[in-house]
Protein backbone atom coordinates (compact mmCIF):
# COMPACT_ATOMS: atom_id res chain seq x y z
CA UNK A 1 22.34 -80.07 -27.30
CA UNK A 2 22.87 -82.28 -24.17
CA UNK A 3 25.32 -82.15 -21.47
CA UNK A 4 26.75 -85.51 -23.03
CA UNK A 5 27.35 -84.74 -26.56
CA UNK A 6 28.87 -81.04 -24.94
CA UNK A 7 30.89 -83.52 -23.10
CA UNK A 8 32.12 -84.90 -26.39
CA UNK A 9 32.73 -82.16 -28.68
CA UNK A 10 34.79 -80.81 -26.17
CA UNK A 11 36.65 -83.96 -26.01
CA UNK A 12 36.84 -83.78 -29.52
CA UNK A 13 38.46 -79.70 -30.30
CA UNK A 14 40.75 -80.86 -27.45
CA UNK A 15 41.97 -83.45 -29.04
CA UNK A 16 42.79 -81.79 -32.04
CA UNK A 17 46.86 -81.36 -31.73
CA UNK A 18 47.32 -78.17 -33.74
CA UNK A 19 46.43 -74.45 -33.90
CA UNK A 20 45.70 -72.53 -36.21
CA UNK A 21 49.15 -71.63 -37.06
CA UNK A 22 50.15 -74.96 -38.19
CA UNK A 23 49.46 -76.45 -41.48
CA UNK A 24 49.26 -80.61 -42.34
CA UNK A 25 51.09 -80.85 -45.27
CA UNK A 26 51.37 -84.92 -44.70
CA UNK A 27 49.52 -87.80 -43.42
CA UNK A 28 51.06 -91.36 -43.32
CA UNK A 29 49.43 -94.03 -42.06
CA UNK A 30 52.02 -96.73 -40.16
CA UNK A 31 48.85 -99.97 -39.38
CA UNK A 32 46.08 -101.36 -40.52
CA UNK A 33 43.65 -99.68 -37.06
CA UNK A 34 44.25 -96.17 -38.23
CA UNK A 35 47.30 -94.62 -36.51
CA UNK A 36 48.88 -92.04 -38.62
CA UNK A 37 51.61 -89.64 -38.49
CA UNK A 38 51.23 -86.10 -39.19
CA UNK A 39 53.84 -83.56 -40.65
CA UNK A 40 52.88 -80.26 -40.21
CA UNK A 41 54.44 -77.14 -41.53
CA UNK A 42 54.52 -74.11 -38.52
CA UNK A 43 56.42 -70.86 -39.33
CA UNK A 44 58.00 -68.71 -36.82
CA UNK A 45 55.63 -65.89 -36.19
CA UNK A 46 58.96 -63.49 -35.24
CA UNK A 47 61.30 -64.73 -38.07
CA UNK A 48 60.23 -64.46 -41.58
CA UNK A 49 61.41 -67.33 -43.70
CA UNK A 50 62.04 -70.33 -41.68
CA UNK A 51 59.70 -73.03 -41.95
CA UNK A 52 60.10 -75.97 -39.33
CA UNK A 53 58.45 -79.49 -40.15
CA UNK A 54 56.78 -81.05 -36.86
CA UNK A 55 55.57 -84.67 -37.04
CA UNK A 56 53.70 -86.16 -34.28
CA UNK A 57 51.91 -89.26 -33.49
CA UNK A 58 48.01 -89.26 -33.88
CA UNK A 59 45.86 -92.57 -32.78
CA UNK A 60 43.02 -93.99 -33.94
CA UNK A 61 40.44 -94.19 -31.91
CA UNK A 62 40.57 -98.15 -32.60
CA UNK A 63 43.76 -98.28 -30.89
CA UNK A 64 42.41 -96.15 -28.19
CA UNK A 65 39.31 -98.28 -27.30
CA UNK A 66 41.55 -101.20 -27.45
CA UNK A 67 44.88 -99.61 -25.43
CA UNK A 68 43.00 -97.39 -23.19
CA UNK A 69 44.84 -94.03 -22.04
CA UNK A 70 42.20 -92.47 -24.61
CA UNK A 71 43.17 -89.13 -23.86
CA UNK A 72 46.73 -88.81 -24.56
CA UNK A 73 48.71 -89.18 -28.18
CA UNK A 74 52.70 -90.18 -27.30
CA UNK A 75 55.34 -87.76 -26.82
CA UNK A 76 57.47 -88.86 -30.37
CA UNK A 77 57.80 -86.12 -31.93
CA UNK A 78 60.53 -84.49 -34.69
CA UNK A 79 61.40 -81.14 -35.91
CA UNK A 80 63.53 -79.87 -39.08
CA UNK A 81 63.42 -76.30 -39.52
CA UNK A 82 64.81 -74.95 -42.70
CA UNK A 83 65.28 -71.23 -44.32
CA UNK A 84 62.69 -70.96 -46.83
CA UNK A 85 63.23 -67.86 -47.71
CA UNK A 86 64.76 -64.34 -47.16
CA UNK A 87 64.82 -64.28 -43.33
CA UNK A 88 63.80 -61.14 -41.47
CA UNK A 89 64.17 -61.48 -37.33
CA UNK A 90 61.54 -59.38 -35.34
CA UNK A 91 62.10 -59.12 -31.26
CA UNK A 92 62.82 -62.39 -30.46
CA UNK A 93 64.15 -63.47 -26.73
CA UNK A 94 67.59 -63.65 -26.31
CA UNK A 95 68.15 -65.78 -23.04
CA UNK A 96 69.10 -69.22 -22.41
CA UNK A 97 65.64 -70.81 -22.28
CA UNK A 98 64.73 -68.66 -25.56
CA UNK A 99 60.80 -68.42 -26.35
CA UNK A 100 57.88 -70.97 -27.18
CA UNK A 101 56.64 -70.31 -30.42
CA UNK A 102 54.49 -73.40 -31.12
CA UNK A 103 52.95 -75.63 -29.06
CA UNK A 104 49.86 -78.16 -29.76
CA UNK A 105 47.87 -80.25 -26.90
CA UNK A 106 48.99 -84.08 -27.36
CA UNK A 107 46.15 -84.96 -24.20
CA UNK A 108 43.23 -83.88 -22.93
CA UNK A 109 44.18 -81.56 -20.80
CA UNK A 110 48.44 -81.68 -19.19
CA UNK A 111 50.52 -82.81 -21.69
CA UNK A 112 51.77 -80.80 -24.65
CA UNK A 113 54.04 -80.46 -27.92
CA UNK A 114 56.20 -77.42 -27.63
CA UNK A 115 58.77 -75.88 -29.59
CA UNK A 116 60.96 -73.52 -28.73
CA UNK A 117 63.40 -71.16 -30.14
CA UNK A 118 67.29 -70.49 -28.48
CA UNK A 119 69.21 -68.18 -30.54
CA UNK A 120 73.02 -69.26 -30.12
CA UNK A 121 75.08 -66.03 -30.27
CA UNK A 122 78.41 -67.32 -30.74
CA UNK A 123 77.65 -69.64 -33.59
CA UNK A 124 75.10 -67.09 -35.06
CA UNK A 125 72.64 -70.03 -35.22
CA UNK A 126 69.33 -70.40 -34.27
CA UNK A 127 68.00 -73.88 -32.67
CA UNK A 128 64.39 -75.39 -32.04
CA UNK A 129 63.71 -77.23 -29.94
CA UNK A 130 60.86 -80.01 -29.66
CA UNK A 131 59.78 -81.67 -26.54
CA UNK A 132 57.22 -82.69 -24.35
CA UNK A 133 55.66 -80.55 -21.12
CA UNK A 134 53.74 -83.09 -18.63
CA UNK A 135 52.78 -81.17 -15.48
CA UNK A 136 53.45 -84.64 -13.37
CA UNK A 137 56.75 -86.10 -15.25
CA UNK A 138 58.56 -84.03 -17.79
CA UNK A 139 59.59 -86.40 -20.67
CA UNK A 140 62.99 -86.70 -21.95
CA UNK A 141 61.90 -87.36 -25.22
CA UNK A 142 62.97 -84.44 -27.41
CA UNK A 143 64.30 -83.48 -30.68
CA UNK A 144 66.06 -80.13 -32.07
CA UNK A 145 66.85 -78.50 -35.36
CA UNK A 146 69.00 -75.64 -36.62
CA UNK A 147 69.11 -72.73 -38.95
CA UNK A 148 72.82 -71.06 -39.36
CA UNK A 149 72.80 -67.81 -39.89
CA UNK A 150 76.18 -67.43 -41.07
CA UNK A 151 76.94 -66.00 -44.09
CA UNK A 152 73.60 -65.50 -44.75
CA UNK A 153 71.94 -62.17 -45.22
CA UNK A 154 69.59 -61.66 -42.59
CA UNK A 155 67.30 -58.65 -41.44
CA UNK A 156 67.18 -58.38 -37.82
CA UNK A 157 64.64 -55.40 -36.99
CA UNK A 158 65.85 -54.64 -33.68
CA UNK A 159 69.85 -54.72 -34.84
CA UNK A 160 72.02 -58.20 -35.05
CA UNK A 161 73.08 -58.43 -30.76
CA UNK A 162 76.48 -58.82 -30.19
């Protein structure tokens, strides 16, 4: 194989958005050059039974001969996590910044989707949070979704913290 078309396959797995973990479950196509968006279904590898939808912009490679920037998808994204079924909580981080437990290359190489998990204490809720990481400018674009844990019964491994 030649140094050029190792050039391009490389180009090519990076350029594929999502690990393993994730699942595309949808595929809607928004023109007539081949952009699409993508839903994908990721569970939370610590919490058994939550499911959270990610969608996420993927271009064609049309629009990326014909826009440049051929390296990078946009940072729109959305999350909606739901309970999808009994929910069992491993050891999950408990601080403010809470842990990454998703996150899918949206360039070649800097910028990335990320989702994180923040589990609010006082509202017994937990909260994901999608964004953006850019090494040079973080973006502000970001979206979140919750799971209440109120009322609901709920195996935490480690003990419920207080």
């Amino acid at each position: 194989m030649s140094y050029k078309a190792l050039a391009y396959a490389g180009i090519a797995a990076m350029l594929v958005a999502l690990p393993a973990a994730a699942e595309v479950v949808g595929k809607v196509g928004v023109d007539w050059v081949g952009n699409d968006i993508i839903v994908d279904a990721v569970s939370d590898p610590e919490i058994k039974g939550i499911t959270c939808h990610v969608t996420y912009f993927d271009r064609s490679i049309i629009d990326r001969l014909s826009k440049g920037n051929w390296f990078e998808d946009p940072s729109n994204n959305s999350i909606a996590c739901r309970q999808t079924g009994p929910i069992e909580i491993g050891d999950i981080d408990l601080s403010e910044e809470g842990q990454e437990v998703f996150k899918a290359g949206m360039s070649l190489i800097w910028k990335q989707l990320v989702v994180n998990r923040i589990y609010d204490r006082k509202n017994d809720t937990l909260i994901y949070l999608a964004h953006s990481r850019q090494v040079v400018d973080g973006s502000a674009k970001m979206s979140i979704s919750t799971v209440p844990l109120f009322n609901q019964p709920v195996t935490w491994k480690n003990g419920k913290p207080e």
